[in-house]
PDB file of N, CA and C in Angstrom:
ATOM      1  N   UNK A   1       0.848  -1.185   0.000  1.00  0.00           N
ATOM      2  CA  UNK A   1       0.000   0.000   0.000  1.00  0.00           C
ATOM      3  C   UNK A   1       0.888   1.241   0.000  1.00  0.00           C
ATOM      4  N   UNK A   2       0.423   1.874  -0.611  1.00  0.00           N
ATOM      5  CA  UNK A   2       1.286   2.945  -0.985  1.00  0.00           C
ATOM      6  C   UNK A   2       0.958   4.501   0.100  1.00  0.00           C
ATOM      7  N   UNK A   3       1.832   5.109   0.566  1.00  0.00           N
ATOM      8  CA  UNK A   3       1.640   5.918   1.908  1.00  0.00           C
ATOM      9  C   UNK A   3       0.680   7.458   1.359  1.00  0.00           C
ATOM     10  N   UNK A   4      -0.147   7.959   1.799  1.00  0.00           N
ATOM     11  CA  UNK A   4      -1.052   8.641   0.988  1.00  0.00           C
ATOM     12  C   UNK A   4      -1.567   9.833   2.217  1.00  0.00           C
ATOM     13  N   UNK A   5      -1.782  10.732   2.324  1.00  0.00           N
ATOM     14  CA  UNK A   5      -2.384  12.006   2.896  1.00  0.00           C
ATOM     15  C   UNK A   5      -3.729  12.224   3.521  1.00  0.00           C
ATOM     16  N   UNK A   6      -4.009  12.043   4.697  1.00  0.00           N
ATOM     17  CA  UNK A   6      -5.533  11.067   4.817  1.00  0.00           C
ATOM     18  C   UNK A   6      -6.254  12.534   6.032  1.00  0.00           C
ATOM     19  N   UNK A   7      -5.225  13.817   5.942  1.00  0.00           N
ATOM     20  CA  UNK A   7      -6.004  14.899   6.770  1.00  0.00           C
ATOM     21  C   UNK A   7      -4.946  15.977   7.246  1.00  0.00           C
ATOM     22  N   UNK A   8      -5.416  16.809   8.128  1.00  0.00           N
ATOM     23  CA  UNK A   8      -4.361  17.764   8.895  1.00  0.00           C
ATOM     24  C   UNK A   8      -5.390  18.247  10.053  1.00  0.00           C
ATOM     25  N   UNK A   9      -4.092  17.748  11.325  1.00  0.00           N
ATOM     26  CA  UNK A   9      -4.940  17.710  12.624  1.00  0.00           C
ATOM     27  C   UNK A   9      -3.855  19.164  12.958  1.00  0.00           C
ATOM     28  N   UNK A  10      -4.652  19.874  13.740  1.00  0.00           N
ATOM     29  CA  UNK A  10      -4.518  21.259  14.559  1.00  0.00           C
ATOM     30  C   UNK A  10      -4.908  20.883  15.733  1.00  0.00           C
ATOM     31  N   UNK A  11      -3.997  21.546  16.844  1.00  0.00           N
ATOM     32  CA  UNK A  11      -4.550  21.351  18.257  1.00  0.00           C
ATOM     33  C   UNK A  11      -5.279  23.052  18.546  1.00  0.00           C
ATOM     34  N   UNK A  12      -6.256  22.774  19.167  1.00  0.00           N
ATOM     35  CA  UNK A  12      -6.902  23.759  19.743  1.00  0.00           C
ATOM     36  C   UNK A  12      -7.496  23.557  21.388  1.00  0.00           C
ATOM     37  N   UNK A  13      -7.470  24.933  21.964  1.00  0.00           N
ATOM     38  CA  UNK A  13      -8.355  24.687  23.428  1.00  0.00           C
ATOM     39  C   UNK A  13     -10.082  24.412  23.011  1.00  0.00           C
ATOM     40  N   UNK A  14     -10.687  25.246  22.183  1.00  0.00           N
ATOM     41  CA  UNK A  14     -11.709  24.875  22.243  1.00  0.00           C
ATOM     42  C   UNK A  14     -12.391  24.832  20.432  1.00  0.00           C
ATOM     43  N   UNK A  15     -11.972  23.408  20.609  1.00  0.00           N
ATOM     44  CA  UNK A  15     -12.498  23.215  19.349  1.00  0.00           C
ATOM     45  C   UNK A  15     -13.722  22.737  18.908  1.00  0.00           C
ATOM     46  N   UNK A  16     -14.884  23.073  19.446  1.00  0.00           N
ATOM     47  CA  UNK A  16     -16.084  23.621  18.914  1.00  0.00           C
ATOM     48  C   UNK A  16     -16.314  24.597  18.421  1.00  0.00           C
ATOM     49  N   UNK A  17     -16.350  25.734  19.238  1.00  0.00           N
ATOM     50  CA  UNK A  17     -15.815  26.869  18.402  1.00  0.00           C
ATOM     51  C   UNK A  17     -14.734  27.353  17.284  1.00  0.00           C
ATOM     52  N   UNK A  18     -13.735  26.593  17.353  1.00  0.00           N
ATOM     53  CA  UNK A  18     -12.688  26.691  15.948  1.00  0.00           C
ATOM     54  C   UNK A  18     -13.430  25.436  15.097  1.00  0.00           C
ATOM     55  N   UNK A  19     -14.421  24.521  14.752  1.00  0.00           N
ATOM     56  CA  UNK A  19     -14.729  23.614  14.254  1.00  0.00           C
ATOM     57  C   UNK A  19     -15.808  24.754  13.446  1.00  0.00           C
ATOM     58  N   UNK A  20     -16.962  25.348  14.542  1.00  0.00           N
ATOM     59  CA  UNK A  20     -17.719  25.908  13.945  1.00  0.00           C
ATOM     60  C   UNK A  20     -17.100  26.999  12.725  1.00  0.00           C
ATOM     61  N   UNK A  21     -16.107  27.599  13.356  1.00  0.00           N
ATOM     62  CA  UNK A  21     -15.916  28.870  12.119  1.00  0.00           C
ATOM     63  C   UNK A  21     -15.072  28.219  10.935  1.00  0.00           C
ATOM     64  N   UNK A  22     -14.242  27.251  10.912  1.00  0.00           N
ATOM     65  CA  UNK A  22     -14.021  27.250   9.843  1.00  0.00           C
ATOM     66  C   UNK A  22     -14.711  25.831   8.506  1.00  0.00           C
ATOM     67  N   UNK A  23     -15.875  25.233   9.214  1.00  0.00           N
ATOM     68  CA  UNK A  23     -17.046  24.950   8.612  1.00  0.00           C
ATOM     69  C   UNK A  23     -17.745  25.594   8.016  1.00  0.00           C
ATOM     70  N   UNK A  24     -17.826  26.694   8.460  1.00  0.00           N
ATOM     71  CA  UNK A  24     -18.743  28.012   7.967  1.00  0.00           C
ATOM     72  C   UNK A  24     -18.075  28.587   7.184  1.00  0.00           C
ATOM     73  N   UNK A  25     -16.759  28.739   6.842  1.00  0.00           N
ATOM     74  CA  UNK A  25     -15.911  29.305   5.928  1.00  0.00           C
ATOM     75  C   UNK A  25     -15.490  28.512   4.925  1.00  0.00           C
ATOM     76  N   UNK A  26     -15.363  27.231   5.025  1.00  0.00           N
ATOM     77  CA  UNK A  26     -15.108  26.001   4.075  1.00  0.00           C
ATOM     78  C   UNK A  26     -16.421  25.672   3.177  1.00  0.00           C
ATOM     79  N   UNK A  27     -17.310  25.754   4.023  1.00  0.00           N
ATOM     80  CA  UNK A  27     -18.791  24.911   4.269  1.00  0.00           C
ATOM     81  C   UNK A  27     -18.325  23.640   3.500  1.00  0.00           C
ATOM     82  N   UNK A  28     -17.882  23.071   5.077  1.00  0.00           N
ATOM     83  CA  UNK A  28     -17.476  21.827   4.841  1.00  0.00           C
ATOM     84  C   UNK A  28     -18.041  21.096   6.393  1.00  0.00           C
ATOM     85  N   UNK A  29     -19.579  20.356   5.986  1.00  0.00           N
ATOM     86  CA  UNK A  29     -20.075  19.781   7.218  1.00  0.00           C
ATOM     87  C   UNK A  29     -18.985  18.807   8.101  1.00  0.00           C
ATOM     88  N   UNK A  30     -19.727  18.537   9.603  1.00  0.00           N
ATOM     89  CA  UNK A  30     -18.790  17.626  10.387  1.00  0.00           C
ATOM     90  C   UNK A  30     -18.661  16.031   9.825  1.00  0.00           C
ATOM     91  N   UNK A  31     -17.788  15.339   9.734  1.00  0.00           N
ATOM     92  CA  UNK A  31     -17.866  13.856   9.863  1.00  0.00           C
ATOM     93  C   UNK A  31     -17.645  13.299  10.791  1.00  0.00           C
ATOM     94  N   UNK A  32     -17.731  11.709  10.786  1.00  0.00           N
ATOM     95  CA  UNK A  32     -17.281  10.724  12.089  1.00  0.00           C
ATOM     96  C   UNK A  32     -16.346  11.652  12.843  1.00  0.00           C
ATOM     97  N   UNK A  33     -16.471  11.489  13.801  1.00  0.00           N
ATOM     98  CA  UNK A  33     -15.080  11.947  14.773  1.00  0.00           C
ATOM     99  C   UNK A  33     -15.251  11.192  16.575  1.00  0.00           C
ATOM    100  N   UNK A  34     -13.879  10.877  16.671  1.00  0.00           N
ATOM    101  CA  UNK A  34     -13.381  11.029  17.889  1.00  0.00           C
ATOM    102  C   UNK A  34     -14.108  11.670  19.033  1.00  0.00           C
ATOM    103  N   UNK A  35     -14.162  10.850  20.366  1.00  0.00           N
ATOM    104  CA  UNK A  35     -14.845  11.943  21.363  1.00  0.00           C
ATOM    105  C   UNK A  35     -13.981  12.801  21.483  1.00  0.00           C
ATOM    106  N   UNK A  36     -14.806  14.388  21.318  1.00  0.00           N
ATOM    107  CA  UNK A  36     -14.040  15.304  22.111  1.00  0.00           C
ATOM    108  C   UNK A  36     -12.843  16.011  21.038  1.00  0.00           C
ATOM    109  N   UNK A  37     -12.809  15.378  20.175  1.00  0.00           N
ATOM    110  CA  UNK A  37     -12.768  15.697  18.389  1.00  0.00           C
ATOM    111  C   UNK A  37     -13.281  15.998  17.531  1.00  0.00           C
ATOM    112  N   UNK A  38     -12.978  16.554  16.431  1.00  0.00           N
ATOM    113  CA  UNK A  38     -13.846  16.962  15.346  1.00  0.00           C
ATOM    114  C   UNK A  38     -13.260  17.502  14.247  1.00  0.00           C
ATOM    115  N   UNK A  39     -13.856  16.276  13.435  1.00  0.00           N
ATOM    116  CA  UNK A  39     -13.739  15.886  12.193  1.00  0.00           C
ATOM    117  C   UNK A  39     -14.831  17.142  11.392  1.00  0.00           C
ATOM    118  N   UNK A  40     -13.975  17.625   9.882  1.00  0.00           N
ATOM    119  CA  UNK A  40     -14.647  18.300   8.882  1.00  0.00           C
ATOM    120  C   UNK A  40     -14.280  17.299   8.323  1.00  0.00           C
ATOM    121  N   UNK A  41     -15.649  16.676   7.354  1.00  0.00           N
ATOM    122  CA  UNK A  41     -15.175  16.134   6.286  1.00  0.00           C
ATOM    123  C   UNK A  41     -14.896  14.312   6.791  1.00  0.00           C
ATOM    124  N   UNK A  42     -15.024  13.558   5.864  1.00  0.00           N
ATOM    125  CA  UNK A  42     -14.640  12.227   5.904  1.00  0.00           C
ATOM    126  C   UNK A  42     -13.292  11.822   5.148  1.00  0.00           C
ATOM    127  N   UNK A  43     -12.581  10.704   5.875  1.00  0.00           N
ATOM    128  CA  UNK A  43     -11.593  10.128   5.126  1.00  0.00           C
ATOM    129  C   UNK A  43     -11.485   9.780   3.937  1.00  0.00           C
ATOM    130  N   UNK A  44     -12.392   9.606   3.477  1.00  0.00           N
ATOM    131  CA  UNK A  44     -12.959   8.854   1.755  1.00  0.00           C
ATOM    132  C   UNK A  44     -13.125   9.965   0.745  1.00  0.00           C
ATOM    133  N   UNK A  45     -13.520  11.191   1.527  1.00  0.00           N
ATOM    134  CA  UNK A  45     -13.957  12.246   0.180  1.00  0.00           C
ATOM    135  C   UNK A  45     -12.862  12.788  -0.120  1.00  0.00           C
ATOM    136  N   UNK A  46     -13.255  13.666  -1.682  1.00  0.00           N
ATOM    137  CA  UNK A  46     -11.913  13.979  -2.329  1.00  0.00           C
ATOM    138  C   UNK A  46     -11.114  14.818  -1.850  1.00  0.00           C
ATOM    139  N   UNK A  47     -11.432  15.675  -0.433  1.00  0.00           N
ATOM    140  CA  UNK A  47     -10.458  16.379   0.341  1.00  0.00           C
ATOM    141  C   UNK A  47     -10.389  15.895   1.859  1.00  0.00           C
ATOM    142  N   UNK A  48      -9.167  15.308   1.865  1.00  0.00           N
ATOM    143  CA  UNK A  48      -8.862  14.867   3.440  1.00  0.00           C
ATOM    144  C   UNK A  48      -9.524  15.889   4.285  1.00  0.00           C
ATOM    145  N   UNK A  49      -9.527  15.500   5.781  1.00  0.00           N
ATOM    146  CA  UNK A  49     -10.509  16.039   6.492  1.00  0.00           C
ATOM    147  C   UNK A  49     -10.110  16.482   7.621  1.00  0.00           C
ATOM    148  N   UNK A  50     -10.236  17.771   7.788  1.00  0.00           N
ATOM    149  CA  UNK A  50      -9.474  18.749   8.895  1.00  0.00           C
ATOM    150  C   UNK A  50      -9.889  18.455  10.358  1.00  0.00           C
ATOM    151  N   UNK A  51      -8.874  17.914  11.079  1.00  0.00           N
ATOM    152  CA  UNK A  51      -8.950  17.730  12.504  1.00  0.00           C
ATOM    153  C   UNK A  51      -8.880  18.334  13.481  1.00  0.00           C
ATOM    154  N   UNK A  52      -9.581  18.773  14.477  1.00  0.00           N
ATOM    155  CA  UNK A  52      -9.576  19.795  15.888  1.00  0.00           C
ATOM    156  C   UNK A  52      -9.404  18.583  16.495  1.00  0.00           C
ATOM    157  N   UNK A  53      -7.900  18.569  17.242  1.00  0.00           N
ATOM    158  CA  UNK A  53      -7.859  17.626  18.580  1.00  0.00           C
ATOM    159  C   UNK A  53      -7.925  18.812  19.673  1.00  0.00           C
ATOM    160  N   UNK A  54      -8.356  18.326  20.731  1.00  0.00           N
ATOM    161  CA  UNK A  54      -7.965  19.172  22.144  1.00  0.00           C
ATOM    162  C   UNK A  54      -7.116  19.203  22.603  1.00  0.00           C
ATOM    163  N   UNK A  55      -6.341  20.201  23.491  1.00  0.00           N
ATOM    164  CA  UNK A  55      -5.455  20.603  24.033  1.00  0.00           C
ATOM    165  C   UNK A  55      -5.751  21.480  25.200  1.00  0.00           C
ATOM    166  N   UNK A  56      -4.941  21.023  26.557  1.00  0.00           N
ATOM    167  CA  UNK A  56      -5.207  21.610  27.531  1.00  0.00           C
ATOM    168  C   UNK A  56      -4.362  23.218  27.303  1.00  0.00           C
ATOM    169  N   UNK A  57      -3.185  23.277  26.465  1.00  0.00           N
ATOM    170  CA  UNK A  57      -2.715  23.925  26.747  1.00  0.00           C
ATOM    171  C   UNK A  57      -2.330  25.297  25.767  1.00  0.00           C
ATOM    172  N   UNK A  58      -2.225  26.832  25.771  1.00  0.00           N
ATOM    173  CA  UNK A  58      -2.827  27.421  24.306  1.00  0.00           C
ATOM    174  C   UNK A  58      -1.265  27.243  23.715  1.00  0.00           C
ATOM    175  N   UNK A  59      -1.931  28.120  22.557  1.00  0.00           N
ATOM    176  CA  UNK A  59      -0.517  27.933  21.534  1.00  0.00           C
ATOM    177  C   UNK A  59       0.355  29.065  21.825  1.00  0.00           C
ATOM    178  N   UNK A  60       1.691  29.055  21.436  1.00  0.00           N
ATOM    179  CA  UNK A  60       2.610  29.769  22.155  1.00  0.00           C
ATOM    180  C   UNK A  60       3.202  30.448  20.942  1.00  0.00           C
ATOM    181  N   UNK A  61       3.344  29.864  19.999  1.00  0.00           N
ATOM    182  CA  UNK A  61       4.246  30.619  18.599  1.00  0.00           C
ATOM    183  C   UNK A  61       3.635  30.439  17.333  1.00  0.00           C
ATOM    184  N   UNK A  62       3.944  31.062  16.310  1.00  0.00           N
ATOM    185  CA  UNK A  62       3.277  30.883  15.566  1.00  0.00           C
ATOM    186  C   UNK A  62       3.350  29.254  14.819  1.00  0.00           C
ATOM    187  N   UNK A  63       2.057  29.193  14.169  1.00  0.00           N
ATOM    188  CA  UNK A  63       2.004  28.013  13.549  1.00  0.00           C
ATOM    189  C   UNK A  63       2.450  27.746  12.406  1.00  0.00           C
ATOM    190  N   UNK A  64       3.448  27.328  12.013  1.00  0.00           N
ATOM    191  CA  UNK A  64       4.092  27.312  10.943  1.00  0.00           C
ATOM    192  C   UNK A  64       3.533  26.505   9.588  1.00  0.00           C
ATOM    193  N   UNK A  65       3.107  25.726   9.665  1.00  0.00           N
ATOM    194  CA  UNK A  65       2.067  24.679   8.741  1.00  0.00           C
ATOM    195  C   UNK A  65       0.609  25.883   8.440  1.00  0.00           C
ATOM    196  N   UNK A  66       0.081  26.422   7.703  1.00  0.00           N
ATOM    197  CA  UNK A  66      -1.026  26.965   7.804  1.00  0.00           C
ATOM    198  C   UNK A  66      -1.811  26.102   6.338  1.00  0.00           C
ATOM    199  N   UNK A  67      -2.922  26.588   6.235  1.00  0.00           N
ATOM    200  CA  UNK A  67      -4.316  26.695   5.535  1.00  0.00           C
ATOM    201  C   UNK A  67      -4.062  27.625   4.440  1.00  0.00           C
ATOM    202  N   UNK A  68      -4.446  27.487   3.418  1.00  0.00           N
ATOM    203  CA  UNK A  68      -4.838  28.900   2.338  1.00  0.00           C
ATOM    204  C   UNK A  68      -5.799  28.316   1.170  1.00  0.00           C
ATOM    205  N   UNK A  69      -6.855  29.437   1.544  1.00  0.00           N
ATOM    206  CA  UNK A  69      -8.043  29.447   1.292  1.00  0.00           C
ATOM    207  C   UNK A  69      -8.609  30.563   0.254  1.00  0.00           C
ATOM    208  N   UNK A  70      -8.978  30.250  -1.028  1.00  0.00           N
ATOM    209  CA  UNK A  70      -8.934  30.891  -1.839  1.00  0.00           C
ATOM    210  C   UNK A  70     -10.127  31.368  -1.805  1.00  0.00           C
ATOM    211  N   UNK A  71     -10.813  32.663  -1.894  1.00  0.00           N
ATOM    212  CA  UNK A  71     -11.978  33.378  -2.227  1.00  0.00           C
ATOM    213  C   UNK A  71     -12.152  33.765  -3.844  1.00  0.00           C
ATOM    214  N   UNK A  72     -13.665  34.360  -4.215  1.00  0.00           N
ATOM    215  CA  UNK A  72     -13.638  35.088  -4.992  1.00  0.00           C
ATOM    216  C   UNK A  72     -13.509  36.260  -5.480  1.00  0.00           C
ATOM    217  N   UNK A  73     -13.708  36.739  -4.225  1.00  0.00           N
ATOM    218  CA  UNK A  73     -13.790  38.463  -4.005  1.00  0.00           C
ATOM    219  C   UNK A  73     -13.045  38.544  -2.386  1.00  0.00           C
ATOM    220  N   UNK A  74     -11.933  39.109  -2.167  1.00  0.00           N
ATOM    221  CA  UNK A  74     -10.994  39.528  -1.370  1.00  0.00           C
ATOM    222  C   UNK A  74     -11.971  40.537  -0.386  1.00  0.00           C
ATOM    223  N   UNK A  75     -12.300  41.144  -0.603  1.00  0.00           N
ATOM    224  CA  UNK A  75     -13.140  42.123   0.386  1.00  0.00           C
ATOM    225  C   UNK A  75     -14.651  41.473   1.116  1.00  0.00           C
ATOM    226  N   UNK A  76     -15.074  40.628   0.731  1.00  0.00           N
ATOM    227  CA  UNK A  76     -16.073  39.371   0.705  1.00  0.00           C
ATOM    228  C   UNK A  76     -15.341  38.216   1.779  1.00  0.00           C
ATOM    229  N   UNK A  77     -14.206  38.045   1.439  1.00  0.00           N
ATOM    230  CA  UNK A  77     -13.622  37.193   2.060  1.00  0.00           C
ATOM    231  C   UNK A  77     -13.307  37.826   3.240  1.00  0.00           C
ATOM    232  N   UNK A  78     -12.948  38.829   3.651  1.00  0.00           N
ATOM    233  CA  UNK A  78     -12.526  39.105   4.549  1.00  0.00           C
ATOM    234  C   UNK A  78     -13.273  39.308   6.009  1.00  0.00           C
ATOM    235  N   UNK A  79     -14.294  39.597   4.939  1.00  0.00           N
ATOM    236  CA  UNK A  79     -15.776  40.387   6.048  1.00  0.00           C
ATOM    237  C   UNK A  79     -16.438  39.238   6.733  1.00  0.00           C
ATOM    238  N   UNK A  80     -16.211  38.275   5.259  1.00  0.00           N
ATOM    239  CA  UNK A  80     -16.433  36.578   5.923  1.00  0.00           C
ATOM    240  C   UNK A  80     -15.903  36.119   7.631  1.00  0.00           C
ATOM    241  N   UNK A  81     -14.607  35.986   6.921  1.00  0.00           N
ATOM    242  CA  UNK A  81     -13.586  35.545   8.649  1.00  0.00           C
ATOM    243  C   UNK A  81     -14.020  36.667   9.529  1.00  0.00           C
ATOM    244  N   UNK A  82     -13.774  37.792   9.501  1.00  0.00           N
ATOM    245  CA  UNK A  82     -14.436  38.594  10.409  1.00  0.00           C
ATOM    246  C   UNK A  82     -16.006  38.053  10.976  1.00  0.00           C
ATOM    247  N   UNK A  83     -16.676  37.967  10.482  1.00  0.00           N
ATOM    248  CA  UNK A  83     -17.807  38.021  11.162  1.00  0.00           C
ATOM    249  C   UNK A  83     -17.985  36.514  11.521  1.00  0.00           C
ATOM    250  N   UNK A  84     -17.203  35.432  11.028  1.00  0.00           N
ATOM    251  CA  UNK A  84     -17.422  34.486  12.187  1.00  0.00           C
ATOM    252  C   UNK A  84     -16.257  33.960  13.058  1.00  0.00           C
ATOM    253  N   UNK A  85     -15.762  35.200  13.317  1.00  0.00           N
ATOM    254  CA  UNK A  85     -14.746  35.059  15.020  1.00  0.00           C
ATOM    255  C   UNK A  85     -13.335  35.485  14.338  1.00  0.00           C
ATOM    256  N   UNK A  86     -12.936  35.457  13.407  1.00  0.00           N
ATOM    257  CA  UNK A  86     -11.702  35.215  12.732  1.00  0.00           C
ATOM    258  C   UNK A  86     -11.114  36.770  13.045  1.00  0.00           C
ATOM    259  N   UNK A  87      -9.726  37.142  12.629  1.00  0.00           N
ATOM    260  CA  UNK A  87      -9.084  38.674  12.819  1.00  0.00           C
ATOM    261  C   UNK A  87      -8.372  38.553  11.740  1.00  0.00           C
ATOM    262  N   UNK A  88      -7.817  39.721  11.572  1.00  0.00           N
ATOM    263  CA  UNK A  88      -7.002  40.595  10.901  1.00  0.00           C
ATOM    264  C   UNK A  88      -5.605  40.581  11.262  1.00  0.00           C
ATOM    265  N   UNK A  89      -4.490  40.328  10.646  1.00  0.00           N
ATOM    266  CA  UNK A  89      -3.170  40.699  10.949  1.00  0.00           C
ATOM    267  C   UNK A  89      -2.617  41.908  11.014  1.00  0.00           C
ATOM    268  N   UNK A  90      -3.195  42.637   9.384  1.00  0.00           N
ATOM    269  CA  UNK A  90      -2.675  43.814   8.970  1.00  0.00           C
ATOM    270  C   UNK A  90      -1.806  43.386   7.575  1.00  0.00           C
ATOM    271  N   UNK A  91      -1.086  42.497   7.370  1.00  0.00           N
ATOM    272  CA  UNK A  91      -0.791  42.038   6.392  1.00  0.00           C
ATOM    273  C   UNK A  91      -1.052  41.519   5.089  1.00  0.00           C
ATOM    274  N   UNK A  92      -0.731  41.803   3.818  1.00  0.00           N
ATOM    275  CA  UNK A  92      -1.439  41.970   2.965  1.00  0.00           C
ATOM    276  C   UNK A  92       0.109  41.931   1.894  1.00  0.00           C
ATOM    277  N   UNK A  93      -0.270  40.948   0.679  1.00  0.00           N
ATOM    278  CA  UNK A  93       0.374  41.080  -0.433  1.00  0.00           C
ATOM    279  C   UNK A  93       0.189  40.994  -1.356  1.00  0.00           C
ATOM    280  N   UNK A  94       0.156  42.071  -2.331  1.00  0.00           N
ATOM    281  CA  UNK A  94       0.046  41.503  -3.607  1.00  0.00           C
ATOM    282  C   UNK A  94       0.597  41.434  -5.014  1.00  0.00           C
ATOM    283  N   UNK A  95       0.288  40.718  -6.070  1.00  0.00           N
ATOM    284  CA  UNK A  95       1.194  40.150  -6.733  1.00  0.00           C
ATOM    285  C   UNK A  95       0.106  39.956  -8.572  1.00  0.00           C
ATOM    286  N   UNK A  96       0.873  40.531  -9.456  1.00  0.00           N
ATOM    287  CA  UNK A  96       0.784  40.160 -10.940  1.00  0.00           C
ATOM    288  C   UNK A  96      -1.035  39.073 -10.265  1.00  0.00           C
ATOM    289  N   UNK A  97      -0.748  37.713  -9.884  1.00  0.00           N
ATOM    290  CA  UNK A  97      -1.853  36.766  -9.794  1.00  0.00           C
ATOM    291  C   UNK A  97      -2.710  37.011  -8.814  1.00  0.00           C
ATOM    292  N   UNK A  98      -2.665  37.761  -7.946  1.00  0.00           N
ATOM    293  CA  UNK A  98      -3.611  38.055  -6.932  1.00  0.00           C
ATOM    294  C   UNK A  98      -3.333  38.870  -5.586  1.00  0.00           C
ATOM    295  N   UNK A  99      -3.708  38.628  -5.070  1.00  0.00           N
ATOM    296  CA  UNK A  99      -3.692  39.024  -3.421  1.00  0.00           C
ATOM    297  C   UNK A  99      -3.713  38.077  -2.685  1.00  0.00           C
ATOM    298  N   UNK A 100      -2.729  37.899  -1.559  1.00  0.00           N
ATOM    299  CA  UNK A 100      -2.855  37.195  -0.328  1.00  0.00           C
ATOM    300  C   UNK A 100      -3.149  38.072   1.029  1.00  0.00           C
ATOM    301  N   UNK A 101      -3.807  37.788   1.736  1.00  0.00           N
ATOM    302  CA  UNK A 101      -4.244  38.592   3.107  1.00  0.00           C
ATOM    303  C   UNK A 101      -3.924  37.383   4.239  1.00  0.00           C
ATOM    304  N   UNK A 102      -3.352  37.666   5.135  1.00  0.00           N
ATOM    305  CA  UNK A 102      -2.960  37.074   6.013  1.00  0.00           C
ATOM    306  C   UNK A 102      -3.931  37.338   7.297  1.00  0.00           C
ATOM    307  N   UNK A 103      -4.994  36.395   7.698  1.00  0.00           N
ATOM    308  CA  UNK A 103      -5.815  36.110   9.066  1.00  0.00           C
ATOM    309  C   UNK A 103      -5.540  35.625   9.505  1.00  0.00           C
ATOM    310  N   UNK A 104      -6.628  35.866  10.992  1.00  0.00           N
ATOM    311  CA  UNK A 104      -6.505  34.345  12.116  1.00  0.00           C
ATOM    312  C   UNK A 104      -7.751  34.220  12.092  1.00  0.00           C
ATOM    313  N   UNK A 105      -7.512  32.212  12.819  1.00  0.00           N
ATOM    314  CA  UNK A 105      -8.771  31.922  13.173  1.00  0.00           C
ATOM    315  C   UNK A 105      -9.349  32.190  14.487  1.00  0.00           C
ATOM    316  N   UNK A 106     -10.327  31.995  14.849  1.00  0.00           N
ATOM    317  CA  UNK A 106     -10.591  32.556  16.410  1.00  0.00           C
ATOM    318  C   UNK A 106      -9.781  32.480  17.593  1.00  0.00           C
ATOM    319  N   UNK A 107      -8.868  31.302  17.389  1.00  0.00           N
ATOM    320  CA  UNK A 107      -7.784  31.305  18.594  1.00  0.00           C
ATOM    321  C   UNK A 107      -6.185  31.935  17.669  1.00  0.00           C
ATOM    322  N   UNK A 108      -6.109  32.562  17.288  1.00  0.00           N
ATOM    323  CA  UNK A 108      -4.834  33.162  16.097  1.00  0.00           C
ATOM    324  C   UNK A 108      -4.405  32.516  15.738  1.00  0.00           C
ATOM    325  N   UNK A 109      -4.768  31.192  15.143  1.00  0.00           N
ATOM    326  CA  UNK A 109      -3.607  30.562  14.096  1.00  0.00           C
ATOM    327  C   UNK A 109      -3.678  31.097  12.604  1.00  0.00           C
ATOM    328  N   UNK A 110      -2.624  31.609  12.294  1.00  0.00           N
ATOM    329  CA  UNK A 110      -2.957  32.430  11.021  1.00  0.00           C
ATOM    330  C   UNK A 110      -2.927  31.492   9.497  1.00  0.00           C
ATOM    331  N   UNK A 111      -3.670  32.207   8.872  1.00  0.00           N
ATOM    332  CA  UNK A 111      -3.963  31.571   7.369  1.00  0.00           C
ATOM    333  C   UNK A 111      -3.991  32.462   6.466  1.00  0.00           C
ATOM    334  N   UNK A 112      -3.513  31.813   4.894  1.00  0.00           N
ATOM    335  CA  UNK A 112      -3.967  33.310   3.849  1.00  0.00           C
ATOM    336  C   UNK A 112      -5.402  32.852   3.719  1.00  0.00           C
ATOM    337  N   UNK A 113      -5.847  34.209   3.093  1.00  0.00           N
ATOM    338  CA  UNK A 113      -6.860  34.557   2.304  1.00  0.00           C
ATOM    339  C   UNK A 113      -6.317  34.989   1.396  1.00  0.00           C
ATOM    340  N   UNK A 114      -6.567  34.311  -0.365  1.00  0.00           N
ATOM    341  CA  UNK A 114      -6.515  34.919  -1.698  1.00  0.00           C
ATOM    342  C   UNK A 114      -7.332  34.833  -2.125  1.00  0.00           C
ATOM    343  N   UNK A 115      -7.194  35.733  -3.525  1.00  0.00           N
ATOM    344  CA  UNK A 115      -7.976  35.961  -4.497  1.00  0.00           C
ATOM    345  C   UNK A 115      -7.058  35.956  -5.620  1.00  0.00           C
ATOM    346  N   UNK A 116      -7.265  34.822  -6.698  1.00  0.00           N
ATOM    347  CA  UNK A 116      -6.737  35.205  -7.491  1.00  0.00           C
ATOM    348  C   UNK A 116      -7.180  35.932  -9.116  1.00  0.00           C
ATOM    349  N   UNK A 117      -6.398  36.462  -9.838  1.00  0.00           N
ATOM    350  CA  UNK A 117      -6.980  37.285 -10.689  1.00  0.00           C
ATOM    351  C   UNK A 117      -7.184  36.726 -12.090  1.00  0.00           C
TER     352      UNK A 117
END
């Protein structure tokens, strides 16, 4: 059997709330999961399936592994993460193919937001 990519687990303190917002930003419903876990998404579908494990303890540095999440409209996108818990860095680049905007999710692990052109 050949070794294959089956998800990406994030630790969070409270991952109901980081489950909810970035479901709502993916709209990507819950699957099977773990007690006290939570699964977006199933193992089988065509995008592995993003894991909230718990953690007693918060995060300390930045997260180096991130998310990037492409929109259609950059100003749309933004207002998006904003209004379900997400922030602002201040950071912002852009480039010939688009724009990247750099957020967080409700507990600051940061991610881009693009748009490309």
């Amino acid at each position: 059997m050949a070794n294959r990519w089956v998800g990406v687990t994030v630790d969070y303190l409270d991952v109901e709330r980081v489950a909810a917002f970035w479901s709502a930003l993916l709209d990507r419903p819950r699957g099977p999961s773990m007690p006290g876990w939570i699964y977006l998404g199933h193992v089988d579908d065509a995008q592995p399936p993003l894991v909230f494990q718990p953690v007693p303890e918060p995060r300390r540095d930045k997260v180096r592994p991130h998310l990037d999440v492409v929109v259609d409209d950059i100003t749309t996108g933004i207002a998006q993460v904003l209004a379900l818990g997400g922030g602002e860095t201040g950071e912002r680049h852009e480039y010939e193919e688009g724009v990247v905007v750099i957020m967080t999710d409700p507990e600051g692990h940061e991610f881009c937001l693009s748009q490309f052109y």
